[in-house]
N, C-alpha and C. Protein backbone atom coordinates (compact mmCIF):
# COMPACT_ATOMS: atom_id res chain seq x y z
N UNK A 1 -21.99 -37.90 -32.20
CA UNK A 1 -22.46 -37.76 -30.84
C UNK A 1 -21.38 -37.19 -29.94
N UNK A 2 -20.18 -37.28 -30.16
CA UNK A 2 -19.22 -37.20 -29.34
C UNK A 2 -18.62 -35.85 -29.67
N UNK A 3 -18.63 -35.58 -31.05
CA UNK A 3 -18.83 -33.64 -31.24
C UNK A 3 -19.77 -33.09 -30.44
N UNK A 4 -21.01 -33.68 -30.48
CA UNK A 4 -21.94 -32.62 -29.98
C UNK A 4 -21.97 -32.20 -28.43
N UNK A 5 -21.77 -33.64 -27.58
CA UNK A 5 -20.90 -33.61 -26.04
C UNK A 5 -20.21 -32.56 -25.82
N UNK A 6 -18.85 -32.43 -26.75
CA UNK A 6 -18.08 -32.09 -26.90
C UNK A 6 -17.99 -30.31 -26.95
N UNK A 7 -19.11 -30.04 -27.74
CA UNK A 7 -19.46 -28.74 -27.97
C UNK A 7 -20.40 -28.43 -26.75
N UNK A 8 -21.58 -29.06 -26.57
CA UNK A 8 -22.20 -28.41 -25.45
C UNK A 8 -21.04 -28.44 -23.77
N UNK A 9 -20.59 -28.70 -24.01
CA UNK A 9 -18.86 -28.68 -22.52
C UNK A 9 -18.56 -27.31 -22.96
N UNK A 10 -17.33 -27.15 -24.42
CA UNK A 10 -16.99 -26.14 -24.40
C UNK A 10 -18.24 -24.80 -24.33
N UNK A 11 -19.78 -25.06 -24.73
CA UNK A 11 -20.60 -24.36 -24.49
C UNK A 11 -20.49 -23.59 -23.25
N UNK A 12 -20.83 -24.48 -22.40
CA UNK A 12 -21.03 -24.68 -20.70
C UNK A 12 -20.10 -24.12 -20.30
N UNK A 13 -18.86 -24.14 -20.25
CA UNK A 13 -17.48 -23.74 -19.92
C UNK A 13 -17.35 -22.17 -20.36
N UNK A 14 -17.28 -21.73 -21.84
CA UNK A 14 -17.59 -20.43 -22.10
C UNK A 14 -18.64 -19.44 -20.79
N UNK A 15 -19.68 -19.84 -21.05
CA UNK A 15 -21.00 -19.18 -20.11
C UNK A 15 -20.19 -19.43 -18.65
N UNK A 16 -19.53 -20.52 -18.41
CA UNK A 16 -18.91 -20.16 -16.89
C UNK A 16 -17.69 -19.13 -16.98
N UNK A 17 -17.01 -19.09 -17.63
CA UNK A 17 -15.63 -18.36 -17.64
C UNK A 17 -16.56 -16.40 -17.86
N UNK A 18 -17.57 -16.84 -18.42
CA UNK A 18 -18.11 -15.17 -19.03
C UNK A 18 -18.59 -14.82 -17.87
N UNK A 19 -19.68 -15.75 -16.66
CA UNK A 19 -19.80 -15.33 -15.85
C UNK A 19 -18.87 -15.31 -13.80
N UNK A 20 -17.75 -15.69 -14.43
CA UNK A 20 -16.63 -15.49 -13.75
C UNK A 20 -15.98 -14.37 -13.80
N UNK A 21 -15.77 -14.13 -15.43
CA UNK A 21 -15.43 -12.27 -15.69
C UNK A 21 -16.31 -11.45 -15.14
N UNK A 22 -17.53 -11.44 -15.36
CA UNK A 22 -18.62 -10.78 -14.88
C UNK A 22 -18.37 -10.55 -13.48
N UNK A 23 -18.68 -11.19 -12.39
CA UNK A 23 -18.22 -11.76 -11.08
C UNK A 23 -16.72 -11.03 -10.64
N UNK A 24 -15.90 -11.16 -11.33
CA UNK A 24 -14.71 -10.65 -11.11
C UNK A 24 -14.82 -8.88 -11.05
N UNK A 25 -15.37 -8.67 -12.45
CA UNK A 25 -15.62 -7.11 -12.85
C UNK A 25 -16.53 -6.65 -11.46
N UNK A 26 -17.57 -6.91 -11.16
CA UNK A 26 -18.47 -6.64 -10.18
C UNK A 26 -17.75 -6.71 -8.54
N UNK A 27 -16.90 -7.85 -8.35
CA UNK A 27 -16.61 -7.76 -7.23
C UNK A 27 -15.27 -6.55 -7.12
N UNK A 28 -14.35 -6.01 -8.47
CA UNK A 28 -13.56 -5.56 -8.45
C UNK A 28 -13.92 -4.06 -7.72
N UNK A 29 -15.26 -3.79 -8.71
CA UNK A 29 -15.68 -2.34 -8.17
C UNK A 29 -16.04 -2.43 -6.56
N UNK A 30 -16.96 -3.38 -6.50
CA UNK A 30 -17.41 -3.63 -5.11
C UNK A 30 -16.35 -3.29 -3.81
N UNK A 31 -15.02 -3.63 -4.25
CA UNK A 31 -13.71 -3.64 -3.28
C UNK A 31 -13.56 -2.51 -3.55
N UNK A 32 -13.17 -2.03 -4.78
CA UNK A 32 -12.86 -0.28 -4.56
C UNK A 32 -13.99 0.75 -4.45
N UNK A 33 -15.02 0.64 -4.29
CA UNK A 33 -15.89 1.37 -3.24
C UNK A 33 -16.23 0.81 -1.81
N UNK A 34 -15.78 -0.01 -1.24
CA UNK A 34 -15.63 -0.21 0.07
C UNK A 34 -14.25 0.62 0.00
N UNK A 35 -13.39 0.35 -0.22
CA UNK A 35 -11.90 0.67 0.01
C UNK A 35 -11.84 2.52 -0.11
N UNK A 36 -12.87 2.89 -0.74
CA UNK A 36 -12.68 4.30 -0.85
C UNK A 36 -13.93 4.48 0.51
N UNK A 37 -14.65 4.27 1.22
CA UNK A 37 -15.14 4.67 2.51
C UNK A 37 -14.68 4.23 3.10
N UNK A 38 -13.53 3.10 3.59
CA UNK A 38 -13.39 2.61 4.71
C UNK A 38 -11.87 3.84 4.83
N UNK A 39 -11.51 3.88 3.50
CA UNK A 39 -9.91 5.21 3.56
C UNK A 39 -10.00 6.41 4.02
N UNK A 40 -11.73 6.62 3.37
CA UNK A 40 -12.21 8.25 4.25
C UNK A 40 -12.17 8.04 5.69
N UNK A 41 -12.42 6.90 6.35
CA UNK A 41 -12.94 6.90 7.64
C UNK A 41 -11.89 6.32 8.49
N UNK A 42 -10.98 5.67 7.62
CA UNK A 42 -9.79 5.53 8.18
C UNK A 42 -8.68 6.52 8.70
N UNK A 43 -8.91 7.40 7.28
CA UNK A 43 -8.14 8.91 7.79
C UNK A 43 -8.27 9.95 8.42
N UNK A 44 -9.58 10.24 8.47
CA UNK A 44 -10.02 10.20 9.63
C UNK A 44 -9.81 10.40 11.03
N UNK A 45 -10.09 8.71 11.29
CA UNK A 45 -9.81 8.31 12.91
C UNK A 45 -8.18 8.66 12.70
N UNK A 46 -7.61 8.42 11.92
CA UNK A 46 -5.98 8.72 12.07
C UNK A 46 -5.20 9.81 12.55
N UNK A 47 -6.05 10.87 11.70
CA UNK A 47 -5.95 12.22 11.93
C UNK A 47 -6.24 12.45 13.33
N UNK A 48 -7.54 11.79 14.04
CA UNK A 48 -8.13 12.01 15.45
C UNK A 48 -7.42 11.67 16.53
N UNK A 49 -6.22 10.58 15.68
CA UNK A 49 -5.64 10.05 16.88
C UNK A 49 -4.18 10.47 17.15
N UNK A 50 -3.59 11.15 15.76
CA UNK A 50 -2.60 11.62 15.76
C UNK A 50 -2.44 13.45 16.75
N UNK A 51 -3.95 13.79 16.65
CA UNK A 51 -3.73 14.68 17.57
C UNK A 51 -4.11 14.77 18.75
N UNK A 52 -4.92 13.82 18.93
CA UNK A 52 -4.67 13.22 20.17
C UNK A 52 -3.66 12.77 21.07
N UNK A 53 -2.95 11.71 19.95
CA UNK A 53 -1.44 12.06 21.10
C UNK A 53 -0.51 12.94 20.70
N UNK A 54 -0.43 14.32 20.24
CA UNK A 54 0.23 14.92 20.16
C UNK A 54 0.18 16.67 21.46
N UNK A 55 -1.67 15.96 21.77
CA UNK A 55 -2.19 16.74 23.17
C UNK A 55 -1.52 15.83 24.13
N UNK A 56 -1.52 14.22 24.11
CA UNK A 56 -0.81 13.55 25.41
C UNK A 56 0.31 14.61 25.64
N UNK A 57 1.25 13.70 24.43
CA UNK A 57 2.50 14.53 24.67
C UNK A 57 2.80 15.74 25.14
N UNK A 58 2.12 16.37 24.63
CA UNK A 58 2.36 17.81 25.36
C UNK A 58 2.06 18.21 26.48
N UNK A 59 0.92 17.47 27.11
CA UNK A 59 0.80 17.22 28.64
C UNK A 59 1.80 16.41 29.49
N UNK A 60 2.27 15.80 28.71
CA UNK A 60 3.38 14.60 29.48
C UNK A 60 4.57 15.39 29.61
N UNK A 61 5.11 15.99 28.33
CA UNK A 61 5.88 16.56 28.55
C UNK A 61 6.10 18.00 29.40
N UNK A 62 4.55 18.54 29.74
CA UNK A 62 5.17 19.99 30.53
C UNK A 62 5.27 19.30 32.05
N UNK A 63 4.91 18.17 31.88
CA UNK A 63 5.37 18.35 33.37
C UNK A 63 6.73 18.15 34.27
């Protein structure tokens, strides 16, 4: 009786650890396709803002 306990645990435990990998694999991609639109849109606004103040500046400075 105490094998069979014993086995349906490590059962149970397997199926959690498989669907933890699973979970892991899925959320891994999940992050690197957020992370690849939020980088497009990050660079972007970066770009928008870098020449943006590079128009300040040049107004600040002719005067």
């Amino acid at each position: 009786m105490k094998e069979q306990l014993i086995a349906r645990w490590d059962a149970f435990l397997d199926k959690m650890r498989a669907r933890f990998n699973e979970s892991l694999t899925y959320g891994e991609q999940a992050v690197l396709d957020a992370l690849d639109e939020t980088t497009m849109i990050t660079m972007a606004h970066t770009a928008y803002c870098r020449a943006h103040a590079r128009r300040c500046m040049t107004i600040w400075y002719k005067k």
